[in-house]
C-alpha atoms as a PDB file:
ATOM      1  CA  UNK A   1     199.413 181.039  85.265  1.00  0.00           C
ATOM      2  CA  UNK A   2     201.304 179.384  87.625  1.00  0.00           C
ATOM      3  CA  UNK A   3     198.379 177.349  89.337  1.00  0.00           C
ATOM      4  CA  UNK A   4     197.945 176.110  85.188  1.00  0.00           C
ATOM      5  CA  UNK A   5     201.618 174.825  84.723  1.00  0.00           C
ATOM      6  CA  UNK A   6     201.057 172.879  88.020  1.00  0.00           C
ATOM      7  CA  UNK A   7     198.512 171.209  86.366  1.00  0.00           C
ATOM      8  CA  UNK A   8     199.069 170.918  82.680  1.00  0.00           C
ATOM      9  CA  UNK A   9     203.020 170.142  82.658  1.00  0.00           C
ATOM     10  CA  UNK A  10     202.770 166.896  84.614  1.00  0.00           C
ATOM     11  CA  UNK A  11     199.703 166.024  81.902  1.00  0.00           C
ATOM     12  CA  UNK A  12     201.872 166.929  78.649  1.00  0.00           C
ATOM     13  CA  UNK A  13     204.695 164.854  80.422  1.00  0.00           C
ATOM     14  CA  UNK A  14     203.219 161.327  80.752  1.00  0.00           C
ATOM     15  CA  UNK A  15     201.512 162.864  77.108  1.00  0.00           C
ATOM     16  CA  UNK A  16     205.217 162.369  75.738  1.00  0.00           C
ATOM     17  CA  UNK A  17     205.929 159.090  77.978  1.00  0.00           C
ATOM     18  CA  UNK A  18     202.972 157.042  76.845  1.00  0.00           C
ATOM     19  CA  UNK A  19     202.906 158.848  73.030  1.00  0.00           C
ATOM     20  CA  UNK A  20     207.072 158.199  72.851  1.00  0.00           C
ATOM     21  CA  UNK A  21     208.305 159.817  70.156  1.00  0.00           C
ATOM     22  CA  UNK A  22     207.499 161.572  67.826  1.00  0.00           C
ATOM     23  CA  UNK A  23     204.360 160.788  68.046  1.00  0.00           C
ATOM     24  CA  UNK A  24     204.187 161.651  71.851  1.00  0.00           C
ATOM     25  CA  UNK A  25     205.853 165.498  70.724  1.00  0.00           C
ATOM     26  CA  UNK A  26     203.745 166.115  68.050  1.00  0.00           C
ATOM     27  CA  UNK A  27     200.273 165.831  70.328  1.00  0.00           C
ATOM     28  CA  UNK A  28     201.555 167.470  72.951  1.00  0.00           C
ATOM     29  CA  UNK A  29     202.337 170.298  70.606  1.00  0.00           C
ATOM     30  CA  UNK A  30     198.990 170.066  68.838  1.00  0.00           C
ATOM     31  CA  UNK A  31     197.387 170.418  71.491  1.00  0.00           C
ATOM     32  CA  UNK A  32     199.346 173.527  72.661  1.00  0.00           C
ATOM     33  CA  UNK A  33     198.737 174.894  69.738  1.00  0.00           C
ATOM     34  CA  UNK A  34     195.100 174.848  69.909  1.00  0.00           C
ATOM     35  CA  UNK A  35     194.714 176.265  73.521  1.00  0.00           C
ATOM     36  CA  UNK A  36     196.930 179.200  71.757  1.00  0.00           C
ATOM     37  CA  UNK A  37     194.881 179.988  69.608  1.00  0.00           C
ATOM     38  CA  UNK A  38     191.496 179.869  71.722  1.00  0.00           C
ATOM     39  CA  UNK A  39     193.305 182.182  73.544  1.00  0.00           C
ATOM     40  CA  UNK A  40     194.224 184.523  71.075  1.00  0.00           C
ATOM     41  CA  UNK A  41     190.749 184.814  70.235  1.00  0.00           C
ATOM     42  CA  UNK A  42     190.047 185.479  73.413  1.00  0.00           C
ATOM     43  CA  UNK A  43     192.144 188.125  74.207  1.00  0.00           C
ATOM     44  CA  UNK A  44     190.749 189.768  70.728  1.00  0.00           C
ATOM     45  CA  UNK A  45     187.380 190.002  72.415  1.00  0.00           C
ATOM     46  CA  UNK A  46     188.672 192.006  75.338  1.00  0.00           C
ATOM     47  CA  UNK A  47     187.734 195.374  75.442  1.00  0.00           C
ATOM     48  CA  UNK A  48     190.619 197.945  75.543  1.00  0.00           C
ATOM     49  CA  UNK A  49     189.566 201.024  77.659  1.00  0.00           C
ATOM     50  CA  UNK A  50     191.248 204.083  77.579  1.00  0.00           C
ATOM     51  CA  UNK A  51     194.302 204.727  79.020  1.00  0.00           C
ATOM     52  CA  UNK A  52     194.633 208.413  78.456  1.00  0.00           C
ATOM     53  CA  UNK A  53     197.788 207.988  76.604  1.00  0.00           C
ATOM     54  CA  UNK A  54     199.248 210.211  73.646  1.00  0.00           C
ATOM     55  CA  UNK A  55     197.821 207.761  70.991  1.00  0.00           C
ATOM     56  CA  UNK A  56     198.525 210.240  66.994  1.00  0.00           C
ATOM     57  CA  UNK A  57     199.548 208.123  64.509  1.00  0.00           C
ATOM     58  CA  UNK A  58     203.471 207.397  63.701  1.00  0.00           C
ATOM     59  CA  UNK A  59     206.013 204.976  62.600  1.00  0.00           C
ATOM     60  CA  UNK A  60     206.908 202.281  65.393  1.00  0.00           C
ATOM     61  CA  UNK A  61     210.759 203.452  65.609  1.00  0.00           C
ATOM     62  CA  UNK A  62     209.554 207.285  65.995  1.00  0.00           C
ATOM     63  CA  UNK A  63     207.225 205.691  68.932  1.00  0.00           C
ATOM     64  CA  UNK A  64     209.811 204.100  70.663  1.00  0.00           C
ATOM     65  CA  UNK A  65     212.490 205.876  70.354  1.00  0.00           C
ATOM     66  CA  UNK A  66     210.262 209.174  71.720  1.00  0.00           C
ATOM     67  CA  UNK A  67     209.067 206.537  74.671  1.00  0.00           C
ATOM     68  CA  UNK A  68     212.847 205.832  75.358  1.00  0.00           C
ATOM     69  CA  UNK A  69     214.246 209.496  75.166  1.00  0.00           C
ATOM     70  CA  UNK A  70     211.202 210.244  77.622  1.00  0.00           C
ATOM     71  CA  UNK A  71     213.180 208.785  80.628  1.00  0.00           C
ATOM     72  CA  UNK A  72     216.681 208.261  79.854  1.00  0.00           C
ATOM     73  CA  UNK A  73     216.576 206.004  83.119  1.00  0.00           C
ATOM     74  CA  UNK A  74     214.369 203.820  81.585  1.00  0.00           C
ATOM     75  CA  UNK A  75     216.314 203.708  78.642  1.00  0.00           C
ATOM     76  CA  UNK A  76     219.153 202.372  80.811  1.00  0.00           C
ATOM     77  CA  UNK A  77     217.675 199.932  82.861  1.00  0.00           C
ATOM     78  CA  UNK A  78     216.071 198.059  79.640  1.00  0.00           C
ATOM     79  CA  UNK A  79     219.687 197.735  77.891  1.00  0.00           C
ATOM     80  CA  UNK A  80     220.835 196.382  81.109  1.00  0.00           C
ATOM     81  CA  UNK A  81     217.717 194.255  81.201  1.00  0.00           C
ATOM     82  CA  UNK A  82     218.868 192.999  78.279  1.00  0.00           C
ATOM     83  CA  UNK A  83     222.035 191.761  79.052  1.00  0.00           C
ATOM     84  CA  UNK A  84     220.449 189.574  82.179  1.00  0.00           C
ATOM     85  CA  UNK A  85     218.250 188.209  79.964  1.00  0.00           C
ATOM     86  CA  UNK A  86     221.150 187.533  77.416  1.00  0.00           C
ATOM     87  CA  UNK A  87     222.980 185.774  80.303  1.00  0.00           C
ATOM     88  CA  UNK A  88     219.727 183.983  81.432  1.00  0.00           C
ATOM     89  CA  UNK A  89     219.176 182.435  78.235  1.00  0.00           C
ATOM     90  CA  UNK A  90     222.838 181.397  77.764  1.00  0.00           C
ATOM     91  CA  UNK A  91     221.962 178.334  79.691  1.00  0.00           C
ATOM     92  CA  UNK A  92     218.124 178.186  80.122  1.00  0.00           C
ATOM     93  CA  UNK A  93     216.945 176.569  77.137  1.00  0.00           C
ATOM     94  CA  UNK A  94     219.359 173.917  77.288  1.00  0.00           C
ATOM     95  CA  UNK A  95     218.866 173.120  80.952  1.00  0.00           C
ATOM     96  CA  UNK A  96     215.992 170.144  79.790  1.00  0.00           C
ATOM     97  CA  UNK A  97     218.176 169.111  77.461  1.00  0.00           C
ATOM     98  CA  UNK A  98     220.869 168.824  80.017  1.00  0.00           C
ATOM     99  CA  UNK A  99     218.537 166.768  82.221  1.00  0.00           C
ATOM    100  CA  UNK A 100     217.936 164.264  79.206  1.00  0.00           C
ATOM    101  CA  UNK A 101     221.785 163.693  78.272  1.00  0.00           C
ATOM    102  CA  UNK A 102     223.209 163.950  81.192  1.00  0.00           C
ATOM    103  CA  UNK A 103     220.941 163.144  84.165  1.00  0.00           C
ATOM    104  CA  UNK A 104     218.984 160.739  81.896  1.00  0.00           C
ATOM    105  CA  UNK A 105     215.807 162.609  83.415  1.00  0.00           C
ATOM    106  CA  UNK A 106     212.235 160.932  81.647  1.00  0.00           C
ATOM    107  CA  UNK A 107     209.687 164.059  80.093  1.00  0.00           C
ATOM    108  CA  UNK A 108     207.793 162.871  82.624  1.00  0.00           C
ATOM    109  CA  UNK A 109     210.169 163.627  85.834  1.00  0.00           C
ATOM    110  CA  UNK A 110     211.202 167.282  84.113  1.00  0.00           C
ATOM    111  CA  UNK A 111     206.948 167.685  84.120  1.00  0.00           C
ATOM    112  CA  UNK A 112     206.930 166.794  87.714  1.00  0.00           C
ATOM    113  CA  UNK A 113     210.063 169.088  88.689  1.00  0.00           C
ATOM    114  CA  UNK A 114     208.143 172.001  86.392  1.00  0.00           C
ATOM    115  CA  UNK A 115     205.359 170.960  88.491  1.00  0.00           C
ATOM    116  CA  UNK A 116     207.569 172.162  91.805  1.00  0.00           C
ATOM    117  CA  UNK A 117     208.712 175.106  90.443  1.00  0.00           C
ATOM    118  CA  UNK A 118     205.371 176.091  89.692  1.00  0.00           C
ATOM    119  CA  UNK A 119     204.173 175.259  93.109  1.00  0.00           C
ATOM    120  CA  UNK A 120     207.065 177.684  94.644  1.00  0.00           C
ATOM    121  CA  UNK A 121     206.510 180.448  92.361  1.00  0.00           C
ATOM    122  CA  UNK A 122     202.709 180.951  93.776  1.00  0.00           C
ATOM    123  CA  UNK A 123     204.153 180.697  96.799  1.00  0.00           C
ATOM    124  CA  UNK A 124     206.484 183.656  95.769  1.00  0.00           C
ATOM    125  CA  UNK A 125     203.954 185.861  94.602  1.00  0.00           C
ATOM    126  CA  UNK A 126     202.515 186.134  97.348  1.00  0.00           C
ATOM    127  CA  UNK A 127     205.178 186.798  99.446  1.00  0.00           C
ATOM    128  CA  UNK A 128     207.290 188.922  97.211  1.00  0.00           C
ATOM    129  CA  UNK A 129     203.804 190.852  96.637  1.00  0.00           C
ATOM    130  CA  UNK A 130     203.635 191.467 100.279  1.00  0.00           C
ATOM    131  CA  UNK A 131     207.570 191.842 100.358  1.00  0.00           C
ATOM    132  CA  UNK A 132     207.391 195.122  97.206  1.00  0.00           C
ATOM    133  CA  UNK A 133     204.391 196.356  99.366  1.00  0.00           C
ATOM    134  CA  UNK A 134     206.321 197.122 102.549  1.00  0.00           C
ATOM    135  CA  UNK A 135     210.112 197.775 100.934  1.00  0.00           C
ATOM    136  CA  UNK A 136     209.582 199.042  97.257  1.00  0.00           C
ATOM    137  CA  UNK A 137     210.105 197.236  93.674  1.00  0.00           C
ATOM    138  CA  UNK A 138     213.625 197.984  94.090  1.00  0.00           C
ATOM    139  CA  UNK A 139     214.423 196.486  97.046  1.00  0.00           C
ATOM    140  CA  UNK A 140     212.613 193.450  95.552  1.00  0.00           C
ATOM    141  CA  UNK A 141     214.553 193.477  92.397  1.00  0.00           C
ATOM    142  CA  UNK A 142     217.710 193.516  93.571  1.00  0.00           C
ATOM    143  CA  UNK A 143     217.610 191.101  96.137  1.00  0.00           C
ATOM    144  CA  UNK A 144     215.896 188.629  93.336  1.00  0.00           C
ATOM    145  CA  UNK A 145     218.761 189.615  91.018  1.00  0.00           C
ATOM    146  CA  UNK A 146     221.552 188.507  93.702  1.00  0.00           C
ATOM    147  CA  UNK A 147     220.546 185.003  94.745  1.00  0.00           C
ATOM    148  CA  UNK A 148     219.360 184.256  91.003  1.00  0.00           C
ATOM    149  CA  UNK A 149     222.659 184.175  89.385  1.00  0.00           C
ATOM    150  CA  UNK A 150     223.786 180.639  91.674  1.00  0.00           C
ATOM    151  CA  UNK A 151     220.392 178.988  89.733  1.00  0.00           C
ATOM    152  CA  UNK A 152     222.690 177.894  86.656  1.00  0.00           C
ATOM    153  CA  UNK A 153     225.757 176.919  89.114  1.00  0.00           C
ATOM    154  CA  UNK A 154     223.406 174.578  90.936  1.00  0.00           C
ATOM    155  CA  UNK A 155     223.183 172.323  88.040  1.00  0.00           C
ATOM    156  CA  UNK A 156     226.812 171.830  87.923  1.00  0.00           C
ATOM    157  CA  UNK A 157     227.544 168.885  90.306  1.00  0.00           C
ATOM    158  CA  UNK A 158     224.247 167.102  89.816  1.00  0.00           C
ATOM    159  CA  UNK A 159     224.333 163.796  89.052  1.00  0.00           C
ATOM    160  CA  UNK A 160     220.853 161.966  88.956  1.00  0.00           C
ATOM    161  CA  UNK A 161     217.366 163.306  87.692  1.00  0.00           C
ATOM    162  CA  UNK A 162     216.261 163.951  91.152  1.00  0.00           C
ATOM    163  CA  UNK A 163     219.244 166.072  92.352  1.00  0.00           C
ATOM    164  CA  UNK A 164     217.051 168.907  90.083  1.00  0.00           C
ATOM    165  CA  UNK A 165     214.484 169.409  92.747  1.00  0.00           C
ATOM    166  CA  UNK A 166     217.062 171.227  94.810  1.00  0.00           C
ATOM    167  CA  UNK A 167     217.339 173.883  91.935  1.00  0.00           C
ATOM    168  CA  UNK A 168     213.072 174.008  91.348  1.00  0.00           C
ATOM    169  CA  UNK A 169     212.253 175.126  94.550  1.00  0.00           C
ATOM    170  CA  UNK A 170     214.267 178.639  94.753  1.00  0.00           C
ATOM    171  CA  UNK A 171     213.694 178.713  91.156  1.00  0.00           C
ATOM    172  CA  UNK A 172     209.955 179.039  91.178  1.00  0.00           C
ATOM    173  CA  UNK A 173     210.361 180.913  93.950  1.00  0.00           C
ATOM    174  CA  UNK A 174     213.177 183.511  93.214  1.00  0.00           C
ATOM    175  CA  UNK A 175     211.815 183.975  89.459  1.00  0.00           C
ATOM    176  CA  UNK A 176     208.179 185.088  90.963  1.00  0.00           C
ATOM    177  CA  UNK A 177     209.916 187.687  92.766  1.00  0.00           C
ATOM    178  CA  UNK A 178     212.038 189.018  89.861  1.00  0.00           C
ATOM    179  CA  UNK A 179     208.801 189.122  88.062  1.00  0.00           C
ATOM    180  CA  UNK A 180     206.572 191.005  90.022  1.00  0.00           C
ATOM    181  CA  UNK A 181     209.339 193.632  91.261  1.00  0.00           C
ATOM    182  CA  UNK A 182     210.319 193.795  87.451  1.00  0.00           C
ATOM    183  CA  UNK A 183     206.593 194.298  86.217  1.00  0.00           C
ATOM    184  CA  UNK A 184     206.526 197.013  88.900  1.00  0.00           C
ATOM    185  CA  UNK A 185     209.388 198.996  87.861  1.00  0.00           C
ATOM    186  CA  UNK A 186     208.479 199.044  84.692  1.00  0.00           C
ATOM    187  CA  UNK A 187     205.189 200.712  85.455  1.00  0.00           C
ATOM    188  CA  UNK A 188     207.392 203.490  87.903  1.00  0.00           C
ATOM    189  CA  UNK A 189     210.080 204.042  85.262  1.00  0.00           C
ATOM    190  CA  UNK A 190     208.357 204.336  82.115  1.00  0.00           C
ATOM    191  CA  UNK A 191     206.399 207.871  81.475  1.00  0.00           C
ATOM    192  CA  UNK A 192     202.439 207.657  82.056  1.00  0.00           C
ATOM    193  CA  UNK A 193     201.848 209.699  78.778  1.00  0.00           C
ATOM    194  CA  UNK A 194     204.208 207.319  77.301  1.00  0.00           C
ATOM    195  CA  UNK A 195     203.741 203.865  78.987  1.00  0.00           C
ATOM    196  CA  UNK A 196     202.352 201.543  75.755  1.00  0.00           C
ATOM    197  CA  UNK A 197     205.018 202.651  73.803  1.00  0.00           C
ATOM    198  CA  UNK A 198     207.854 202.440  75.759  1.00  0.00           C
ATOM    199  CA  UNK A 199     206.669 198.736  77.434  1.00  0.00           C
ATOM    200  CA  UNK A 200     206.690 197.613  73.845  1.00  0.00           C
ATOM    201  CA  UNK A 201     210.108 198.864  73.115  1.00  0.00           C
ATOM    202  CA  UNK A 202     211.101 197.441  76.151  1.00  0.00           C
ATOM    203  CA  UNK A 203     209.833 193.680  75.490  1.00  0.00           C
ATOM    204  CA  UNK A 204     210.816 194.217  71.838  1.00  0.00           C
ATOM    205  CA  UNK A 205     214.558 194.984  72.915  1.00  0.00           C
ATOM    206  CA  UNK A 206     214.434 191.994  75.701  1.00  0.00           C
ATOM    207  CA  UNK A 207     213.332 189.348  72.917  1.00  0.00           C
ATOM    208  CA  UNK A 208     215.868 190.446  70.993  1.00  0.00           C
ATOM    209  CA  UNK A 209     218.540 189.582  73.762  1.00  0.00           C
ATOM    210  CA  UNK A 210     216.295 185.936  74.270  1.00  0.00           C
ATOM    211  CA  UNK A 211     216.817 185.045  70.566  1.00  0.00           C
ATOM    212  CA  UNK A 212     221.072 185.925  70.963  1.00  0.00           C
ATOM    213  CA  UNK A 213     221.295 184.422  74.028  1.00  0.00           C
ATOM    214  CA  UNK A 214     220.298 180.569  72.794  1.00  0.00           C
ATOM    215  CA  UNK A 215     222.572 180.761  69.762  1.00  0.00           C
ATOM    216  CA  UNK A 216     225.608 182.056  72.038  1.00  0.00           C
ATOM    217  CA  UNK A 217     224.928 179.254  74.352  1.00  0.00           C
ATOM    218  CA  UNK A 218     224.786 176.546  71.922  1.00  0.00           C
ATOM    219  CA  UNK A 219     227.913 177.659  70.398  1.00  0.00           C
ATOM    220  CA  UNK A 220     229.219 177.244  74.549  1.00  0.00           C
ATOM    221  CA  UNK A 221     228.110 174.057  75.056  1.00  0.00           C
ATOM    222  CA  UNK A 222     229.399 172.744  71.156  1.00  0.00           C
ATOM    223  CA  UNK A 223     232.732 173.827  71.831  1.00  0.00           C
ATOM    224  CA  UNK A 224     233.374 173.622  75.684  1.00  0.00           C
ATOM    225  CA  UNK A 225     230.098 171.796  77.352  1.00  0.00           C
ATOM    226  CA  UNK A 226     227.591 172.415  79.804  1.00  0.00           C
ATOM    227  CA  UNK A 227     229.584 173.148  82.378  1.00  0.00           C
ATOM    228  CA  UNK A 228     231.516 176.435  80.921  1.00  0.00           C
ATOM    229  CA  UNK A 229     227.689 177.137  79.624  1.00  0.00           C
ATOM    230  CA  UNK A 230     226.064 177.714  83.186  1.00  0.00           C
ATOM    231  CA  UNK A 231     228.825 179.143  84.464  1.00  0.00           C
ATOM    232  CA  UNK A 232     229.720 182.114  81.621  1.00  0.00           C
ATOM    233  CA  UNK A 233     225.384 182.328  82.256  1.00  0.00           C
ATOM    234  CA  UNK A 234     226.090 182.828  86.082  1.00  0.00           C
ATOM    235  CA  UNK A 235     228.566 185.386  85.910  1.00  0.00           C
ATOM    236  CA  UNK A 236     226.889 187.177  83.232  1.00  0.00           C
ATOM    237  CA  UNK A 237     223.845 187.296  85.895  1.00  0.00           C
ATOM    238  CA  UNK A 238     226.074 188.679  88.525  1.00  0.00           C
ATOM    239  CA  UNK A 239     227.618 191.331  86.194  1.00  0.00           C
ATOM    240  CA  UNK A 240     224.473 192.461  84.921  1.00  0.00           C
ATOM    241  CA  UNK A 241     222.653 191.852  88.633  1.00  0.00           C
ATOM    242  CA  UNK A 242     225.533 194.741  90.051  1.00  0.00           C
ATOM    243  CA  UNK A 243     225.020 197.193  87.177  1.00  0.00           C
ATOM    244  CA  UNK A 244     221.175 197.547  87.259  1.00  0.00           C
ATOM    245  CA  UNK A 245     221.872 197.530  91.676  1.00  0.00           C
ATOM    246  CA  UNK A 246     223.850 200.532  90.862  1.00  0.00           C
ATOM    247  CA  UNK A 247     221.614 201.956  88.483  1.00  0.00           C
ATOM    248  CA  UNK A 248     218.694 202.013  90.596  1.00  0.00           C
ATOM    249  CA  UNK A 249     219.966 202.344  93.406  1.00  0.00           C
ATOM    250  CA  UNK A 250     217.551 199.559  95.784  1.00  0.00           C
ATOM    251  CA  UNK A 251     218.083 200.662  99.103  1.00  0.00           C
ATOM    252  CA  UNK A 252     217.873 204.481  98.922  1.00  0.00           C
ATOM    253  CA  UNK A 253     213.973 205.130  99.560  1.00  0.00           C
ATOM    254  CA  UNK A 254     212.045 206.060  96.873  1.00  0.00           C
ATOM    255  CA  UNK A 255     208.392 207.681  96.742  1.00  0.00           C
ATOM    256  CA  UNK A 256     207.863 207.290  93.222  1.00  0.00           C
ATOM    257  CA  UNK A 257     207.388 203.374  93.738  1.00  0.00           C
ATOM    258  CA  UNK A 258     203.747 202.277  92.077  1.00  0.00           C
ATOM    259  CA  UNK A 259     202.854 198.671  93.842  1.00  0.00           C
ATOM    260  CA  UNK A 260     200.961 196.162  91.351  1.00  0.00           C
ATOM    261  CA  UNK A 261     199.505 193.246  92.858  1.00  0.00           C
ATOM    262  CA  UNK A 262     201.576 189.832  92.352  1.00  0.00           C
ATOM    263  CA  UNK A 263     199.147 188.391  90.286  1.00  0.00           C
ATOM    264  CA  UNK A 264     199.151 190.785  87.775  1.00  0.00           C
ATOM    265  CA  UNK A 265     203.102 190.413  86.610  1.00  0.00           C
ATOM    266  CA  UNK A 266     203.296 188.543  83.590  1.00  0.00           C
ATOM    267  CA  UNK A 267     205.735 185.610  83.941  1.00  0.00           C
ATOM    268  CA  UNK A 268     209.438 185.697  82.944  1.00  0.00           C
ATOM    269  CA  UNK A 269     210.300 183.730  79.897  1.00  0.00           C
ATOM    270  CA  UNK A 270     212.917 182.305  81.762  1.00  0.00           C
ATOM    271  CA  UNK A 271     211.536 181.119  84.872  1.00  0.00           C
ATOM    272  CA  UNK A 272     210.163 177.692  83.455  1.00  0.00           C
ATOM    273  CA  UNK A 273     213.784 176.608  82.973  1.00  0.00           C
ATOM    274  CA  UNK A 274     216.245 177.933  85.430  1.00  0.00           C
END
């Protein structure tokens, strides 16, 4: 996924440049929405096999709230989950915005800086794969969930467009380890008999927390700018970062730890923008 934002977000960019706008929008988003839906059908030709999971019929709230009682740990690290990803979106949808208004950054430059941070986020894959291989998802996690909260704290003193590269490059980076260590944990924390069920409740819950987070952080920026924004996302990061530490506990070894390879973690919502 990442190798494919390397090489279609510099494209859509000079698509907006050259197109202007709206006109410039509007294709890029056509055309968007047509690889969607090829891929949609796509997927629907997969075939499913069998997981060996406890499959009976019954309403989706019965589902996950069986999945969640399960593992009361899992229970608690998604609501905490939740929160980061509150805090994350605080500030991440607005950062392009941010680069527009206030660094006066072109589409094109924000496609070349996605560009980086999809560059460094291979990178991190591959050594945060190697990295949950040799100390645990855990250890992973947390160290991810430290060093990410100073993303949105970067982007205060910047000035010009270019000043943004210095936040891409740990951002790919850092963001590829939160997601493999992340994908892996869910996988050791969830019950096998329950897994489907209580993955969905989990990425049910988090979207939930991305849809508040955006209309808390517009309300920031309205009423005290971009500035109180990043940094209310930061220490939300931090708090939530310490809590889920403390919930799981990183660097006590565990032997219940399941390693996925890097490529298989789905990427964060977030890690395009922060």
């Amino acid at each position: 996924m990442s190798i494919v934002t390397m090489l279609t977000v510099p494209v859509a960019g000079q698509i907006i440049d050259r197109g202007g706008a709206p006109g410039g929008y509007q294709l890029a988003f056509g055309i968007a929405v047509g690889v969607a839906i090829a891929a949609v059908f796509l997927y629907g030709r997969i075939p499913e096999p069998d997981s060996g999971e406890d499959r009976r019929p019954e309403k989706i709230w019965t589902a996950f709230s069986r999945a969640f009682l399960a593992n009361p740990l899992f229970l608690r690290y998604t609501v905490l989950l939740a929160f980061w990803n509150l805090s994350v979106q605080l500030a991440s949808p607005y950062l392009s915005v941010f680069q527009i208004e206030n660094l006066k950054s072109s589409p094109g430059i924000i496609g070349i800086l996605g560009t980086v941070s999809a560059l460094t986020d291979v990178v991190g894959r591959q050594v945060f794969g190697r990295l949950v291989d040799r100390r645990g998802a855990r250890w992973a996690f947390a160290l991810c969930a430290l060093l990410i909260p100073l993303l949105p704290l970067m982007w205060i003193p910047m000035t010009k467009p270019w000043h943004a590269v210095f936040v891409m490059i740990p951002n790919g980076f850092l963001w590829a380890g939160f997601d493999v260590s992340n994908f892996n944990l869910q996988l050791e924390l969830s019950e096998t008999k329950h897994r489907t069920q209580a993955i969905a409740a989990h990425s049910s819950l988090n979207s939930l927390a991305n849809v508040l987070g955006p209309l808390l952080g517009a309300q920031l920026i309205e009423t005290l700018g971009y500035a109180w924004d990043f940094v209310a996302s930061g220490v939300g990061r931090i708090v939530a970062a310490g809590l889920l530490i403390l919930l799981l506990k990183p660097f006590v070894k565990s032997a219940s730890a399941i390693p996925v390879s890097a490529a298989a973690a789905p990427a964060s919502p977030a890690e395009s923008n922060d």
